[in-house]
N, C-alpha and C. Protein backbone atom coordinates (compact mmCIF):
# COMPACT_ATOMS: atom_id res chain seq x y z
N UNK A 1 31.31 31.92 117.27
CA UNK A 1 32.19 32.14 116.14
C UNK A 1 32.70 33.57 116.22
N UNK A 2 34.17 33.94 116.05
CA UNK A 2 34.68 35.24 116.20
C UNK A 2 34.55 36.05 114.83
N UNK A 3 34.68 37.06 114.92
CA UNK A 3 34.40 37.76 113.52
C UNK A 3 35.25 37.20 112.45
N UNK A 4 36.44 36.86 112.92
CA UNK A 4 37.89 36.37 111.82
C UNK A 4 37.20 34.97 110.85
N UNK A 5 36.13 34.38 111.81
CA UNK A 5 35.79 33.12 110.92
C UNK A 5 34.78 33.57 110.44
N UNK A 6 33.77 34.69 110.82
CA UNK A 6 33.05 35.34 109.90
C UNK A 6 33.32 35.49 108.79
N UNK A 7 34.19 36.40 108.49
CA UNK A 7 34.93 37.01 107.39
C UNK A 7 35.35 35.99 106.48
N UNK A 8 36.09 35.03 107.28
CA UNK A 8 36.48 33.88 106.07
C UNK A 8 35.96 33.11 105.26
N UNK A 9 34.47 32.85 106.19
CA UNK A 9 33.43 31.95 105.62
C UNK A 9 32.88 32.71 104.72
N UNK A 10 32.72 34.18 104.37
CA UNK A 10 31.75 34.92 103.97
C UNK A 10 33.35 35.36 102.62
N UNK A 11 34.08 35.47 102.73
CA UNK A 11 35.12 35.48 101.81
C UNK A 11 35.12 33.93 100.82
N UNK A 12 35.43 32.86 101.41
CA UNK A 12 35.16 31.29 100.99
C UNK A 12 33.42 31.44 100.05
N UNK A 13 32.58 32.06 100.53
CA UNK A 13 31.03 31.84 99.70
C UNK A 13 30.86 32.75 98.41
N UNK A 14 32.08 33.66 98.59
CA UNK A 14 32.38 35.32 97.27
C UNK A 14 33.03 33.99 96.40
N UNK A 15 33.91 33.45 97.04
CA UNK A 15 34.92 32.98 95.91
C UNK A 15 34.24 31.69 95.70
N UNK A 16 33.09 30.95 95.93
CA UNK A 16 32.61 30.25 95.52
C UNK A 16 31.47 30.70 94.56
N UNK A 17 31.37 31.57 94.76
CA UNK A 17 30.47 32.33 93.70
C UNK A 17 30.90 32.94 92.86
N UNK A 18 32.23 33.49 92.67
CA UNK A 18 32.67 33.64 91.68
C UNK A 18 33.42 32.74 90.66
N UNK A 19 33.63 31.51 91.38
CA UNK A 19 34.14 30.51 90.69
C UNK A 19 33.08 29.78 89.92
N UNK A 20 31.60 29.89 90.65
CA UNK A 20 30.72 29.47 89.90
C UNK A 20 30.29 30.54 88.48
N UNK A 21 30.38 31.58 88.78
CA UNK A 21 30.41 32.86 87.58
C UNK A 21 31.22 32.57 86.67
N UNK A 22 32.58 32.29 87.15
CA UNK A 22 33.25 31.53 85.91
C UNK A 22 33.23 30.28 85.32
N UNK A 23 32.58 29.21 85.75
CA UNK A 23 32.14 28.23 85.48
C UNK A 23 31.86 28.24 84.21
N UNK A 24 30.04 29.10 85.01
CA UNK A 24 29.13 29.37 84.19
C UNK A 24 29.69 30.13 82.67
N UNK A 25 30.19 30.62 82.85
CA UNK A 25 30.39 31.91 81.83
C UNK A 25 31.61 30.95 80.58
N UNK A 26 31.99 30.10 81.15
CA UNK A 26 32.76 29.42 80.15
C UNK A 26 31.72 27.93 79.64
N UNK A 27 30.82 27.63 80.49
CA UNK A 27 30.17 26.97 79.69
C UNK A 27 29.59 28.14 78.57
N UNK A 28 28.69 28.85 78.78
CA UNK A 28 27.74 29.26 78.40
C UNK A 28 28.39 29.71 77.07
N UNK A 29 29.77 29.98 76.80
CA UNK A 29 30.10 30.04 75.42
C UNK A 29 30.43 29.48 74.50
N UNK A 30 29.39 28.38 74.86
CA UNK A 30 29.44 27.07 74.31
C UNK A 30 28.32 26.97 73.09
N UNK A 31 28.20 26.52 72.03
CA UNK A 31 27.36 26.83 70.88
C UNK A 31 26.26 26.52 71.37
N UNK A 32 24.66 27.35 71.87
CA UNK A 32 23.66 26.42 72.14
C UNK A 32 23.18 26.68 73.79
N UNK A 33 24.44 26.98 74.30
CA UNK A 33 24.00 26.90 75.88
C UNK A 33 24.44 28.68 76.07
N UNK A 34 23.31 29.04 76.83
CA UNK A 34 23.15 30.10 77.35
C UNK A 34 24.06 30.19 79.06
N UNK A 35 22.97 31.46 79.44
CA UNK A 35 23.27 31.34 81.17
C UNK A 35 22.64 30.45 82.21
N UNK A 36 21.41 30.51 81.35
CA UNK A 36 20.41 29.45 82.18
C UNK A 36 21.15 27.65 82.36
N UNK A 37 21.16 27.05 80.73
CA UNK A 37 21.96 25.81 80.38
C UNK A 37 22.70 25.83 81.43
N UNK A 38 24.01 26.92 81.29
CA UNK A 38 24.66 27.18 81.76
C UNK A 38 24.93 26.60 83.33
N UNK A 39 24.21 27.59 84.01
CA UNK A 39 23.73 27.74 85.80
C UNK A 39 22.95 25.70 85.74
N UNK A 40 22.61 25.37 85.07
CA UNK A 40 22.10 24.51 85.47
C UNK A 40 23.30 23.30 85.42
N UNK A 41 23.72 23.23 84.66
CA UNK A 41 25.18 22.10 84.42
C UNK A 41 26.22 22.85 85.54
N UNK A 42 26.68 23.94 86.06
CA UNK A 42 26.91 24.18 87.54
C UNK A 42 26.58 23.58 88.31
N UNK A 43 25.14 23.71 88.43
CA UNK A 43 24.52 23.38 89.96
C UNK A 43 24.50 21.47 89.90
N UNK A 44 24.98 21.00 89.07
CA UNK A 44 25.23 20.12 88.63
C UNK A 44 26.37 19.14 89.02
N UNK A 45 27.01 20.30 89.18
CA UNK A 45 28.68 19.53 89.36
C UNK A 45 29.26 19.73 88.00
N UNK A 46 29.14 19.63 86.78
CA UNK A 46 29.66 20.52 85.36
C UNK A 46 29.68 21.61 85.25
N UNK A 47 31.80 21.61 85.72
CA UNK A 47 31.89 23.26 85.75
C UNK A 47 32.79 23.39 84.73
N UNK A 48 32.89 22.34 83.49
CA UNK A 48 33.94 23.03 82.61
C UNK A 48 33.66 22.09 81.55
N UNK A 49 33.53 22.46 79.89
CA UNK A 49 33.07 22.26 78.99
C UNK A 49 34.02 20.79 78.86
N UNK A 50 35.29 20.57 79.94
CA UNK A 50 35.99 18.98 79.34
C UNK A 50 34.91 18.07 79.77
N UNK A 51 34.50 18.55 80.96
CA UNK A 51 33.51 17.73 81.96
C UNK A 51 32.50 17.54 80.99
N UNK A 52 31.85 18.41 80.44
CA UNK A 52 30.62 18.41 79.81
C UNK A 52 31.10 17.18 78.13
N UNK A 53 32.20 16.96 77.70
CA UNK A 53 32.45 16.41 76.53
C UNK A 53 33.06 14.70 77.15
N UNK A 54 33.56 14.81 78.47
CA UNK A 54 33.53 13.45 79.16
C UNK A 54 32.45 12.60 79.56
N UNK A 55 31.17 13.53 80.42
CA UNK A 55 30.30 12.99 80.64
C UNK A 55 29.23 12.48 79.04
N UNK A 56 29.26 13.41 77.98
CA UNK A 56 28.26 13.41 76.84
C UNK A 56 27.29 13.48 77.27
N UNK A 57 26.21 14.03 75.75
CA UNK A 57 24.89 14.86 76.14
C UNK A 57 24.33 13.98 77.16
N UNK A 58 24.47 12.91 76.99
CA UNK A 58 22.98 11.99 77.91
C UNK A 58 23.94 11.94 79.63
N UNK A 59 24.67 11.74 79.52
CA UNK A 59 25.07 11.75 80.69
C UNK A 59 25.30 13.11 81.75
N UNK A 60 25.40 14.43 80.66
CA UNK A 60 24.96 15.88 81.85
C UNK A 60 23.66 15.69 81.65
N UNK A 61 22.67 15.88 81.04
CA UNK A 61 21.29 15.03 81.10
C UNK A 61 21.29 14.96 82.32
N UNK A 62 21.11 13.61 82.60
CA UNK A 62 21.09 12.57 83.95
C UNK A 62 20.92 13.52 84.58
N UNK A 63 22.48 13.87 84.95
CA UNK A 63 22.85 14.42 86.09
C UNK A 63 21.62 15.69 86.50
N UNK A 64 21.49 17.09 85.06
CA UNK A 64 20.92 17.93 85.20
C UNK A 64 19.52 17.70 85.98
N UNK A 65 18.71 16.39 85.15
CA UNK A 65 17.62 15.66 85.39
C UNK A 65 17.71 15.39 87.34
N UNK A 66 18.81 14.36 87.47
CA UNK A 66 18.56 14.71 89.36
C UNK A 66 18.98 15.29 90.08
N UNK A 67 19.84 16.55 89.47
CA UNK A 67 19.47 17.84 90.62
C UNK A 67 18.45 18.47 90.44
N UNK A 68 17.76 18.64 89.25
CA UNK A 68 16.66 19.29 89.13
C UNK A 68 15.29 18.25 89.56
N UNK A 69 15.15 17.11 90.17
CA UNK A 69 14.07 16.22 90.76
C UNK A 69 13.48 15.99 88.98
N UNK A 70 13.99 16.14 88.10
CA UNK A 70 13.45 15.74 86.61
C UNK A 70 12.67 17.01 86.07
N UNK A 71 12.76 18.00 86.71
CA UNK A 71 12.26 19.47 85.94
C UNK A 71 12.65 20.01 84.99
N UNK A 72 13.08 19.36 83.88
CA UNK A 72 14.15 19.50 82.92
C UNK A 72 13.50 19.33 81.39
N UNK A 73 13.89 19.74 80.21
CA UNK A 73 12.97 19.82 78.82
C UNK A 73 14.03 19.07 78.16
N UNK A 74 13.89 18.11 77.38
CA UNK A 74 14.27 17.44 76.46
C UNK A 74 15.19 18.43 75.35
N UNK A 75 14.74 19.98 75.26
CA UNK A 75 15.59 20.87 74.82
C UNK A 75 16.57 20.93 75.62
N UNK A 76 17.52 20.84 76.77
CA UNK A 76 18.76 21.11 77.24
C UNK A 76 19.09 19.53 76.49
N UNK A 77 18.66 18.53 76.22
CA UNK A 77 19.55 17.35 75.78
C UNK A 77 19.74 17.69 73.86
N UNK A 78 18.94 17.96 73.44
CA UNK A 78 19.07 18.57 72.64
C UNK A 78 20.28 19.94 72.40
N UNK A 79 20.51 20.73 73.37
CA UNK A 79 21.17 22.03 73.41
C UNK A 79 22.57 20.77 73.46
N UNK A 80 22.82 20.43 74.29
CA UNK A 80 23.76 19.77 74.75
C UNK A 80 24.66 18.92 74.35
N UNK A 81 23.71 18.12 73.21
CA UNK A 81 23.95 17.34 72.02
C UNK A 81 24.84 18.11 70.98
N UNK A 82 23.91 19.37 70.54
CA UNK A 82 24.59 20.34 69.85
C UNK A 82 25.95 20.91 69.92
N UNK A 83 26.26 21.39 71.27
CA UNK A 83 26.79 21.83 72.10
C UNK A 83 28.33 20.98 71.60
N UNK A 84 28.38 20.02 72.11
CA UNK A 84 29.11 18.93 71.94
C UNK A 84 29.68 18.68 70.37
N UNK A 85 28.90 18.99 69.34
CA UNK A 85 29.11 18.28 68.09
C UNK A 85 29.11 19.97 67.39
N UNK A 86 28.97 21.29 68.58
CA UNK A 86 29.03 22.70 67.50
C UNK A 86 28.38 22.50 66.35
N UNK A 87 26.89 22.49 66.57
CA UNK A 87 25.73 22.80 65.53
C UNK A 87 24.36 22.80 66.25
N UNK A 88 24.06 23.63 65.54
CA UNK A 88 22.37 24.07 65.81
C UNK A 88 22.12 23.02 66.64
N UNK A 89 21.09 23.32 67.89
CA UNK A 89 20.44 22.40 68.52
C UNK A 89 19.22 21.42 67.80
N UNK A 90 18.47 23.25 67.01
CA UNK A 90 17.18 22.02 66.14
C UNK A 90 17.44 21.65 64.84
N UNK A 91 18.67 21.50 64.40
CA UNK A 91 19.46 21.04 63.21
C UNK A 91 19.65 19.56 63.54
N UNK A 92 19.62 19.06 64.71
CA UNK A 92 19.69 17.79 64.48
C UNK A 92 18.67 16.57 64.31
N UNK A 93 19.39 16.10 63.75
CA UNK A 93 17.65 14.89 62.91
C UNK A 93 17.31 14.04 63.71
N UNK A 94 16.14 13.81 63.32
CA UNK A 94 15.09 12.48 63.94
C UNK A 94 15.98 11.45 64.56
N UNK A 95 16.85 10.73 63.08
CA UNK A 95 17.79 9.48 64.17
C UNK A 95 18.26 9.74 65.38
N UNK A 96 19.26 11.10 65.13
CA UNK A 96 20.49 11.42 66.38
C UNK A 96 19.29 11.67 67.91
N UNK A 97 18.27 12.37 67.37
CA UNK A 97 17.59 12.10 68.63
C UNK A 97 16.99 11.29 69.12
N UNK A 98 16.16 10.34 68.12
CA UNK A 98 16.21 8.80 68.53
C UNK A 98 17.12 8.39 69.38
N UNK A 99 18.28 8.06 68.64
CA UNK A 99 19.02 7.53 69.45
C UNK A 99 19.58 8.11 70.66
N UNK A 100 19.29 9.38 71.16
CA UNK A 100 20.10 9.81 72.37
C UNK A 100 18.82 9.54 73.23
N UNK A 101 17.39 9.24 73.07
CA UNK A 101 16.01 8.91 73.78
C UNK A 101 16.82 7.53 74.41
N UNK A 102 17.07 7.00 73.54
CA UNK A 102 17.27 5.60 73.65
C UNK A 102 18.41 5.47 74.56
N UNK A 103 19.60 5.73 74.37
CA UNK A 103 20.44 5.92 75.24
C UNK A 103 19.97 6.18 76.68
N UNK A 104 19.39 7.94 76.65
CA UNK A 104 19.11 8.05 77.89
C UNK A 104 17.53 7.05 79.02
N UNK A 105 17.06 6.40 77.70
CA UNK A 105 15.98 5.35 78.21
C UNK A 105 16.62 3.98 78.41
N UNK A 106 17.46 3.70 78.29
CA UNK A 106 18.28 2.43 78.28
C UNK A 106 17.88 1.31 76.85
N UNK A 107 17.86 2.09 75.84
CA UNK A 107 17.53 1.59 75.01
C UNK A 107 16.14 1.57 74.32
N UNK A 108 15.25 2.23 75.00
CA UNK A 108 13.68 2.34 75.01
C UNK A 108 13.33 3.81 73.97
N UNK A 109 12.96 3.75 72.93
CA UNK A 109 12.99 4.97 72.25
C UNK A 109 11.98 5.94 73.04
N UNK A 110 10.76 5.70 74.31
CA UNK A 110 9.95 6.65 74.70
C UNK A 110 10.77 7.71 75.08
N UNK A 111 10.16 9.06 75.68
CA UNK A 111 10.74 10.04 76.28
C UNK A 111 10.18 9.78 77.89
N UNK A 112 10.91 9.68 78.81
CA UNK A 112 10.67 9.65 79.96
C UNK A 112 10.28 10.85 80.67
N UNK A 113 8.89 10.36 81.86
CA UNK A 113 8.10 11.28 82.01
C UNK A 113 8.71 12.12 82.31
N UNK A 114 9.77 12.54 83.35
CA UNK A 114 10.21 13.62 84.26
C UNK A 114 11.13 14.61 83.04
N UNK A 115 11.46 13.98 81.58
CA UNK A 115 12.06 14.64 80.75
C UNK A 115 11.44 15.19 79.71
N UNK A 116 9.84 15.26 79.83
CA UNK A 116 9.05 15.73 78.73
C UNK A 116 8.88 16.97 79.04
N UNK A 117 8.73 17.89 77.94
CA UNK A 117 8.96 19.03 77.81
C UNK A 117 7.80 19.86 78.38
N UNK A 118 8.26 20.89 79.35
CA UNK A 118 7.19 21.69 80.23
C UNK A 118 6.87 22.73 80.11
């Protein structure tokens, strides 16, 4: 490889990193989601809050859930939920989280193992 494709590839990984900086930085000013939230709905493939209101909470969930192999807290579905509807994360009640368990269980109100809180 000559230096010229050096440079380009190593120019191409700045601007992929800065595109992920901006990603991030426009989720994250999102009611609820930080940098962390944030970096994680990136690494995700959710790089922009339409994405994040197309897919809905349970569905960046998922996603967050298998890039992360299920290392994930039932608080980002919660954040996310919030996020979405602009209000407090632990403002929302028993039902709405019922029902987003259920959703993301296929109907099953348990919390699934890989999504219990660590």
């Amino acid at each position: 490889m000559d230096s010229d494709q050096s440079r380009s590839r190593a120019k191409g990984a700045r601007n992929a990193s800065a595109a992920d900086t901006a990603a991030e930085a426009s989720l994250a000013r999102l009611r609820n989601l930080g940098p962390v939230s944030a970096h994680l709905l990136v690494s995700a493939g959710i790089r922009a809050p339409q994405e994040l209101r197309a897919l809905g909470a349970v569905g960046a969930f998922r996603r967050v859930l298998f890039h992360r192999a299920g290392r994930v807290s039932t608080n980002l579905l919660w954040a996310l939920e919030g996020a979405l509807r602009n209000e407090r994360w632990d403002r929302l009640d028993a039902e709405t989280r019922a029902q987003l368990l259920a959703e993301l269980n296929g109907g099953s109100l348990a919390v699934p193992d890989s999504a219990r809180q660590k």
